[in-house]
Protein backbone atom coordinates (compact mmCIF):
# COMPACT_ATOMS: atom_id res chain seq x y z
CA UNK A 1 29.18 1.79 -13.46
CA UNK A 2 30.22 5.30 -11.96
CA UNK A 3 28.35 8.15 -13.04
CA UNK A 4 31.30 9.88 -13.92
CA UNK A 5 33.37 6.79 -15.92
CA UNK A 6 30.16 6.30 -17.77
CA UNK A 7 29.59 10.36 -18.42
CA UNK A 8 33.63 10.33 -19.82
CA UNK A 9 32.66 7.68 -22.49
CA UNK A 10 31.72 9.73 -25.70
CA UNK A 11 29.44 6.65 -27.02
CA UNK A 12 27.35 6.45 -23.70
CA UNK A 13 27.31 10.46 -23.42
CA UNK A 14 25.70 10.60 -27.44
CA UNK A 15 23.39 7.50 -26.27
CA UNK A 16 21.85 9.23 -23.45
CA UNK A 17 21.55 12.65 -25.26
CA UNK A 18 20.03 10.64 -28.25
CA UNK A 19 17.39 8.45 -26.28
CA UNK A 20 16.59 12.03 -24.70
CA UNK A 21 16.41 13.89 -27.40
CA UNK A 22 14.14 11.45 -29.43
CA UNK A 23 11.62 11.53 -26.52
CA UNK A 24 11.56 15.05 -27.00
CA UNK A 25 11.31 15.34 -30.33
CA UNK A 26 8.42 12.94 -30.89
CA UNK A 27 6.59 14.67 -27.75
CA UNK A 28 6.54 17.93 -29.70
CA UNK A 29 5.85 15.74 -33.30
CA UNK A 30 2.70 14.83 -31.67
CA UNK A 31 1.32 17.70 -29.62
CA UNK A 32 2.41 19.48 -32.84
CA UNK A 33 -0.32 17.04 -35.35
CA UNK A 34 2.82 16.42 -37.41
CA UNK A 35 1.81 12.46 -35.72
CA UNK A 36 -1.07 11.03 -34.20
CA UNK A 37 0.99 8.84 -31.06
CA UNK A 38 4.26 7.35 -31.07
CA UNK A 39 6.51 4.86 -28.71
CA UNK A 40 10.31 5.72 -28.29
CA UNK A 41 12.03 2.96 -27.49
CA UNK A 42 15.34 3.84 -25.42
CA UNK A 43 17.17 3.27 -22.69
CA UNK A 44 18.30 3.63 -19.76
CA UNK A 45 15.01 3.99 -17.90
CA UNK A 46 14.62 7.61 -16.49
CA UNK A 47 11.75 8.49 -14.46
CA UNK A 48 13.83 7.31 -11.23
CA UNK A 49 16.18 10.89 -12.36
CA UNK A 50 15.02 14.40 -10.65
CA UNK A 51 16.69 17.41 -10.81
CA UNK A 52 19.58 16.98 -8.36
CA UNK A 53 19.72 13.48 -8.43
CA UNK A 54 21.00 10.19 -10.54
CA UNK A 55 20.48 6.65 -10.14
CA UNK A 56 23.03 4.54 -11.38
CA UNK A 57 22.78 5.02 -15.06
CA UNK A 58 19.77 6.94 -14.93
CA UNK A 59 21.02 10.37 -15.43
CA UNK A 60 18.01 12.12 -17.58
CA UNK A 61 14.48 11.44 -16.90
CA UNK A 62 13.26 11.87 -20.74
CA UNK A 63 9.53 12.10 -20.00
CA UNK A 64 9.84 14.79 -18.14
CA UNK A 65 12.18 16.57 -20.28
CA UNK A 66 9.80 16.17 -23.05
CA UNK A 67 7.21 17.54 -20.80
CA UNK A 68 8.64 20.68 -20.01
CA UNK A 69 9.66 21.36 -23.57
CA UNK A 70 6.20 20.92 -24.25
CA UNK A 71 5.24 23.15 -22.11
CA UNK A 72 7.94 25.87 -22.95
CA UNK A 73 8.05 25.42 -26.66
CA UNK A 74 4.61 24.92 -27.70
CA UNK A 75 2.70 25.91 -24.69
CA UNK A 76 0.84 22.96 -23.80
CA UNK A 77 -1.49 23.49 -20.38
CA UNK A 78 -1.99 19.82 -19.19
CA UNK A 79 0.02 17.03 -19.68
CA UNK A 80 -0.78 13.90 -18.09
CA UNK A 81 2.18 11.41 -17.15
CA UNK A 82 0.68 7.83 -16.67
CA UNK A 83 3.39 5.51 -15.07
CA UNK A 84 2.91 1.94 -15.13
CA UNK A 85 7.12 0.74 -14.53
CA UNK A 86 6.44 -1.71 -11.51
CA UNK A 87 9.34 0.76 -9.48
CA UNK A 88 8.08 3.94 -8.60
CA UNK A 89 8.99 7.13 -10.16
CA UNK A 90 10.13 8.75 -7.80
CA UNK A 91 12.38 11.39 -9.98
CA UNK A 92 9.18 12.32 -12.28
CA UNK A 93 6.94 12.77 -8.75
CA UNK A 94 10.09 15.07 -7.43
CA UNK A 95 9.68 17.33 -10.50
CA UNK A 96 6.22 18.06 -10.67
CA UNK A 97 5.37 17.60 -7.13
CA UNK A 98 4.19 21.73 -6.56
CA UNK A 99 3.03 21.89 -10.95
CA UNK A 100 -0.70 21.87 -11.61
CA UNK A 101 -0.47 21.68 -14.96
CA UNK A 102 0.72 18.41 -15.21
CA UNK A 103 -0.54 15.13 -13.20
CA UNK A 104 1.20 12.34 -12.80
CA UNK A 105 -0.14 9.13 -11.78
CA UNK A 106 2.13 6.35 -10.86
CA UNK A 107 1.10 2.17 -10.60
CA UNK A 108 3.71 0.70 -8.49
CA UNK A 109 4.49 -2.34 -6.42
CA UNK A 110 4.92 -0.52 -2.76
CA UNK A 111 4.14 -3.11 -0.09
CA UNK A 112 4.02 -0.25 2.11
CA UNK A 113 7.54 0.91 1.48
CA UNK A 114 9.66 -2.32 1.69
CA UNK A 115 9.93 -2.60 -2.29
CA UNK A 116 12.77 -0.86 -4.18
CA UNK A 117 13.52 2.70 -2.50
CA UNK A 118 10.59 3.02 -0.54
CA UNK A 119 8.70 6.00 -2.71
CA UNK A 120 5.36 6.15 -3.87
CA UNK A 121 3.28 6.28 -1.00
CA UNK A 122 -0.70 7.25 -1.39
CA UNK A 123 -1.12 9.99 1.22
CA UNK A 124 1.54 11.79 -0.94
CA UNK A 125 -0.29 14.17 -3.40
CA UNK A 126 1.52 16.88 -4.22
CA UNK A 127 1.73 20.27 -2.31
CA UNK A 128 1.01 24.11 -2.86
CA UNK A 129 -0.57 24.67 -5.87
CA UNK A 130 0.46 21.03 -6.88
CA UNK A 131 -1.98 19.35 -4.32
CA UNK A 132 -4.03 17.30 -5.63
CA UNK A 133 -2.06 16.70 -9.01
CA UNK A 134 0.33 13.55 -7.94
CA UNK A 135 -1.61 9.82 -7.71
CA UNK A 136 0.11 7.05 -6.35
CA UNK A 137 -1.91 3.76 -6.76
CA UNK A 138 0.78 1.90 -4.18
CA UNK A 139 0.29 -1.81 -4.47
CA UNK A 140 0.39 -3.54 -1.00
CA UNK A 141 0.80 -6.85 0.12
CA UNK A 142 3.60 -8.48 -1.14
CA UNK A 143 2.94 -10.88 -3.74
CA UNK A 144 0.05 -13.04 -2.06
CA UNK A 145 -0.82 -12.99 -4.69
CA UNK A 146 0.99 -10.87 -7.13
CA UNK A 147 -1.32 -8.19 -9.38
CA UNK A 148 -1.86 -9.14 -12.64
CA UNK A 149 -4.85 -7.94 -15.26
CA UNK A 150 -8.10 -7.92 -12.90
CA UNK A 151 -6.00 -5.99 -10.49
CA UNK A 152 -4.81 -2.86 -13.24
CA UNK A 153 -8.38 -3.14 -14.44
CA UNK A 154 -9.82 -1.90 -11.31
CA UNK A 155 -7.08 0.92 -11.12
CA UNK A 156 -7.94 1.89 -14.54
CA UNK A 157 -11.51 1.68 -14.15
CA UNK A 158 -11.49 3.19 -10.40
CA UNK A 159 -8.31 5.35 -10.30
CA UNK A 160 -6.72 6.28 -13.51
CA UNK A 161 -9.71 7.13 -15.86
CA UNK A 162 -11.72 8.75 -14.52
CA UNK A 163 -9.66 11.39 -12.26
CA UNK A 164 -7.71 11.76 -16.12
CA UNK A 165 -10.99 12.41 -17.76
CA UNK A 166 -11.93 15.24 -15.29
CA UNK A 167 -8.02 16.63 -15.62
CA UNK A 168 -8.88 16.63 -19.46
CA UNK A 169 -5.18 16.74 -20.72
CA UNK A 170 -3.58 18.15 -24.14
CA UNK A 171 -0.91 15.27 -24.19
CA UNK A 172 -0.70 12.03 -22.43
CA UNK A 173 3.11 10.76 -21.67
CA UNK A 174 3.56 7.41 -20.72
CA UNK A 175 6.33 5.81 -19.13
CA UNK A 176 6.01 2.29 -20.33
CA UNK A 177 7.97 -0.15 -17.62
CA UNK A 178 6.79 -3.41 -18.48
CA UNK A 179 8.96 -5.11 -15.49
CA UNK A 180 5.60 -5.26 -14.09
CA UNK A 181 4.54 -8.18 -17.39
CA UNK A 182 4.35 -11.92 -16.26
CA UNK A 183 7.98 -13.64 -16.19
CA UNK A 184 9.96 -11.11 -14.04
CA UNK A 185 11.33 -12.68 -10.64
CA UNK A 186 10.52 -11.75 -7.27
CA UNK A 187 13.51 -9.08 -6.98
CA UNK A 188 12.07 -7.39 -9.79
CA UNK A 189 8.73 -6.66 -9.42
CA UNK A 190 7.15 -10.41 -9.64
CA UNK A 191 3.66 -9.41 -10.59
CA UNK A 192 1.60 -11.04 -13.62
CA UNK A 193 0.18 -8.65 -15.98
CA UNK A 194 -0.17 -10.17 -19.21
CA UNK A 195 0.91 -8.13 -22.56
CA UNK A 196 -2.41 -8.08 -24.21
CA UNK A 197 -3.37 -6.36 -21.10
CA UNK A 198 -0.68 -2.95 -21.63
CA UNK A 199 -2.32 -2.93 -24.86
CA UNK A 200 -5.67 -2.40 -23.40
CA UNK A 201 -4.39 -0.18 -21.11
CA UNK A 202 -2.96 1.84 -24.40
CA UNK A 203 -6.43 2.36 -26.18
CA UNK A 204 -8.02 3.50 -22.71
CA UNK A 205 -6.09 6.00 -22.74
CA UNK A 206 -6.05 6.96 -26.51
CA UNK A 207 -9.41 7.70 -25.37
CA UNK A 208 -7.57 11.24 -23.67
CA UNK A 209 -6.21 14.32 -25.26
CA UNK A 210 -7.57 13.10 -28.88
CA UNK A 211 -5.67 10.26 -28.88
CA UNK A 212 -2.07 12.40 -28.22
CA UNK A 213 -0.53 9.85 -26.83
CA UNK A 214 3.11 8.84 -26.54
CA UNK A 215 4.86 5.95 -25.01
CA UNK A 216 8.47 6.34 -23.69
CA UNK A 217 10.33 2.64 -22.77
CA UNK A 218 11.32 2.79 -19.02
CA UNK A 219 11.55 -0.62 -17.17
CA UNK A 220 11.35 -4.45 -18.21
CA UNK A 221 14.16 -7.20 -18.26
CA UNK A 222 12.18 -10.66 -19.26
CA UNK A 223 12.58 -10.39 -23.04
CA UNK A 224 9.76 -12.20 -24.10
CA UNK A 225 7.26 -10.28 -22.13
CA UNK A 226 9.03 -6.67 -23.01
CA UNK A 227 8.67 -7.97 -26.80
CA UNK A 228 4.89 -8.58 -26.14
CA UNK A 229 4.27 -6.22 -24.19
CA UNK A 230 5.53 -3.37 -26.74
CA UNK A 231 4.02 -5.13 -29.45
CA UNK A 232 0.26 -5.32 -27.43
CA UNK A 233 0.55 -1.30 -27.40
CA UNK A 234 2.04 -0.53 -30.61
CA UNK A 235 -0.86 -2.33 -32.62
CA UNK A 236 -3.10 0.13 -30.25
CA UNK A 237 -1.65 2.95 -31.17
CA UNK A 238 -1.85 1.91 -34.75
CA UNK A 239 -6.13 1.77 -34.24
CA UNK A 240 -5.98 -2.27 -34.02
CA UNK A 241 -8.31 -3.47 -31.66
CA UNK A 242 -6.42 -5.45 -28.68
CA UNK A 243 -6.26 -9.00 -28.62
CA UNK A 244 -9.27 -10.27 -25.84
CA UNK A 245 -8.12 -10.66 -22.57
CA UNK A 246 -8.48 -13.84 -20.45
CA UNK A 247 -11.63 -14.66 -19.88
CA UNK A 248 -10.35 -16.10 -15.99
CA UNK A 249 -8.62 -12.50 -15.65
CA UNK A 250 -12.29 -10.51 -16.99
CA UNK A 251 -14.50 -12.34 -14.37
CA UNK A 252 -11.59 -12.63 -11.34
CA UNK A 253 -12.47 -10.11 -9.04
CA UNK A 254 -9.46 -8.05 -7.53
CA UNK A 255 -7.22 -9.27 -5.09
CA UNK A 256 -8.25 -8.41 -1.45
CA UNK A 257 -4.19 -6.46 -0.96
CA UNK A 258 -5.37 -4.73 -4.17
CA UNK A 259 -8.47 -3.94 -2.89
CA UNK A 260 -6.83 -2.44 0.34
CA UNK A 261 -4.19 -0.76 -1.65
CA UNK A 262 -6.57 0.83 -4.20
CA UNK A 263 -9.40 1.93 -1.26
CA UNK A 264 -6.51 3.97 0.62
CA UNK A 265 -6.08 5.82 -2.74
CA UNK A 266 -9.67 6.65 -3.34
CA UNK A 267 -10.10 8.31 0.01
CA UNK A 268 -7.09 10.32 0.16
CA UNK A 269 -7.88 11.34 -3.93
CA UNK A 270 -11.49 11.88 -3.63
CA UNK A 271 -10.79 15.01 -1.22
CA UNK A 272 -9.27 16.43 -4.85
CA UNK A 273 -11.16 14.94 -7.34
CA UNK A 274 -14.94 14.28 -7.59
CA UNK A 275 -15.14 11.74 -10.28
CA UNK A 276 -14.01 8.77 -7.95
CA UNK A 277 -15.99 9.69 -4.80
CA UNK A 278 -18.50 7.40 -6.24
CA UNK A 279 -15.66 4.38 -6.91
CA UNK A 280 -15.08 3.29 -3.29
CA UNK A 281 -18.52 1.04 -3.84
CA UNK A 282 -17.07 -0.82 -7.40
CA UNK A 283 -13.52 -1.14 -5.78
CA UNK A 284 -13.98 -5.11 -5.20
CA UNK A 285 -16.00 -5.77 -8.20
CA UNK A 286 -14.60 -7.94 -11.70
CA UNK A 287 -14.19 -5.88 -14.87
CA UNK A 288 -17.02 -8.20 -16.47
CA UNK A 289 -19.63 -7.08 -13.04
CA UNK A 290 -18.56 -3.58 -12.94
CA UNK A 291 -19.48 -3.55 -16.68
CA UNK A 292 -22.57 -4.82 -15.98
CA UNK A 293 -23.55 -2.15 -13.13
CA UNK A 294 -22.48 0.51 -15.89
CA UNK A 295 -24.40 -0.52 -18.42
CA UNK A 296 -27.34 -0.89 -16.51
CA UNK A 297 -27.26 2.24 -14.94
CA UNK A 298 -26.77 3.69 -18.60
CA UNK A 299 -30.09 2.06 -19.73
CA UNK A 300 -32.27 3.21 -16.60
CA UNK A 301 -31.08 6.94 -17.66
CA UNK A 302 -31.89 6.90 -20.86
CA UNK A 303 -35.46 5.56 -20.17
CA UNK A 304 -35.66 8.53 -17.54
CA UNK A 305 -34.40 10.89 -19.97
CA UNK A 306 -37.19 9.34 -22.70
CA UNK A 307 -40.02 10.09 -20.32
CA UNK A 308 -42.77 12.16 -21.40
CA UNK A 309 -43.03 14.21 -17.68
CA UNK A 310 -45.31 16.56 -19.04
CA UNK A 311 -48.51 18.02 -16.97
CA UNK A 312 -51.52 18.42 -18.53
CA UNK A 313 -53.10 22.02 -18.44
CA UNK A 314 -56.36 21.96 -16.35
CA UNK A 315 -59.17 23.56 -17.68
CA UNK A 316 -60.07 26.83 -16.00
């Protein structure tokens, strides 16, 4: 539909201000304490909208809305913007691109810029004061085979957490595509993450910004998956703990394109961010092993740190 029939409609022109205006509002419901998290569930998608541009009928991008008005209303200093719609954002990385007080980091099927519109890719990281502050984990590599759980575990573990732990945000926006959920075709996305696995995704990062966390709808067309999917992060947000994940998925180590895909992003962000210098070694390894290496690591410091390394006085 033309952006201008569509605009002349009063019913779509109230729907878009509506689904925009009930981002916002439970944005500022949240940083405010009035709620713990939330999940607005609107359409159109937005985060393909920037300032000067539309996209179909994409005309506002709502999470960014919401994050400005947090930032001019209630004066919020770091607002993360986690973006896991299979299409890259490419409106929400236009609008922060030069802001350091809010990082976005986008997961995205890229395939070095033949999918969708071409956006997304790693060596982009912002600019000016901004550098440093825009993460695009760029999936490569077609879909031989396509990403599915293993694969966004080792962007959580090696990506996503840890450079959001050391940007220690107020508020954590989400744009919640789940076109990126087993059952979409080729054409849109193709890849195989399983619901129980956005809900996982949810309560890592509940572990952020005291658990100020809100979920905006963006992508997903298979019903049964988008059902699932929302359902998986919902009980997370409510405190449930997520349903386990598939034990083939917990012990599959990533893809070899993933791999690839997720190495070019650590070495172009580790020149910003120190916590995933160390991640380029764990890149290739299964949640279950990189677990493993964790824990044990965790054990040999606490017996250091239990150590009696006290000298004995010598006798003069």
């Amino acid at each position: 539909m033309d952006i201008g029939t569509m605009w002349k409609n009063p019913r779509n022109s109230e729907a878009l201000k509506m689904a925009v205006g009930s981002v916002t509002e439970l944005a500022l419901c949240v940083a405010r304490g009035d709620l713990r998290n939330g999940f607005a569930v609107v359409t159109p998608p937005g985060h393909h909208a920037s300032r000067s541009q539309t996209l179909d009928s994409i005309v506002f991008n709502s999470v960014a809305i919401a994050a400005k008005q947090l930032q001019e209303q209630l004066k919020v200093k770091k607002i993360l913007i986690v973006d896991w719609d299979v299409h890259h954002g490419s409106g929400t990385e236009s609008i922060f691109y030069t802001d350091p007080s809010v990082l976005y980091i986008s997961l995205h099927r890229y395939d070095d810029g033949a999918f969708f519109n071409g956006t997304g890719d790693p060596s982009r990281v912002g600019c000016d004061v901004g550098r440093g502050y825009n993460v695009n984990v760029a999936w490569s590599g077609g879909l031989r085979p396509p990403m599915g759980d293993a694969e966004y575990l080792a962007a959580f573990r090696t990506v996503v957490m840890p450079i959001a732990h050391e940007f220690s945000p107020n508020v954590v926006l989400v744009s919640a595509g789940f076109d990126a959920a087993e059952g979409h075709p080729a054409a849109l996305g193709g890849y195989r993450v399983s619901p129980k696995c956005f809900g996982w995704l949810t309560q890592k990062l509940m572990e952020l910004a005291e658990g100020r966390v809100v979920l905006v709808l963006e992508g997903g067309y298979e019903l049964v998956s988008l059902c699932d999917a929302s359902q998986a992060c919902v009980s997370a947000l409510l405190g449930n703990e997520p349903e386990p994940l598939s034990e083939v998925e917990l012990l599959r180590s990533p893809c070899a394109n993933a791999v690839c895909s997720l190495e070019k992003v650590l070495h172009v962000q580790s020149l910003h961010w120190r916590s995933v210098r160390s991640m380029l070694n764990t890149v290739s390894l299964s949640y279950v092993k990189a677990e493993r290496r964790v824990s044990a690591g965790s054990e040999a410091a606490l017996v250091l740190s239990g150590l009696n390394m006290t000298v004995p006085h010598r006798r003069q």
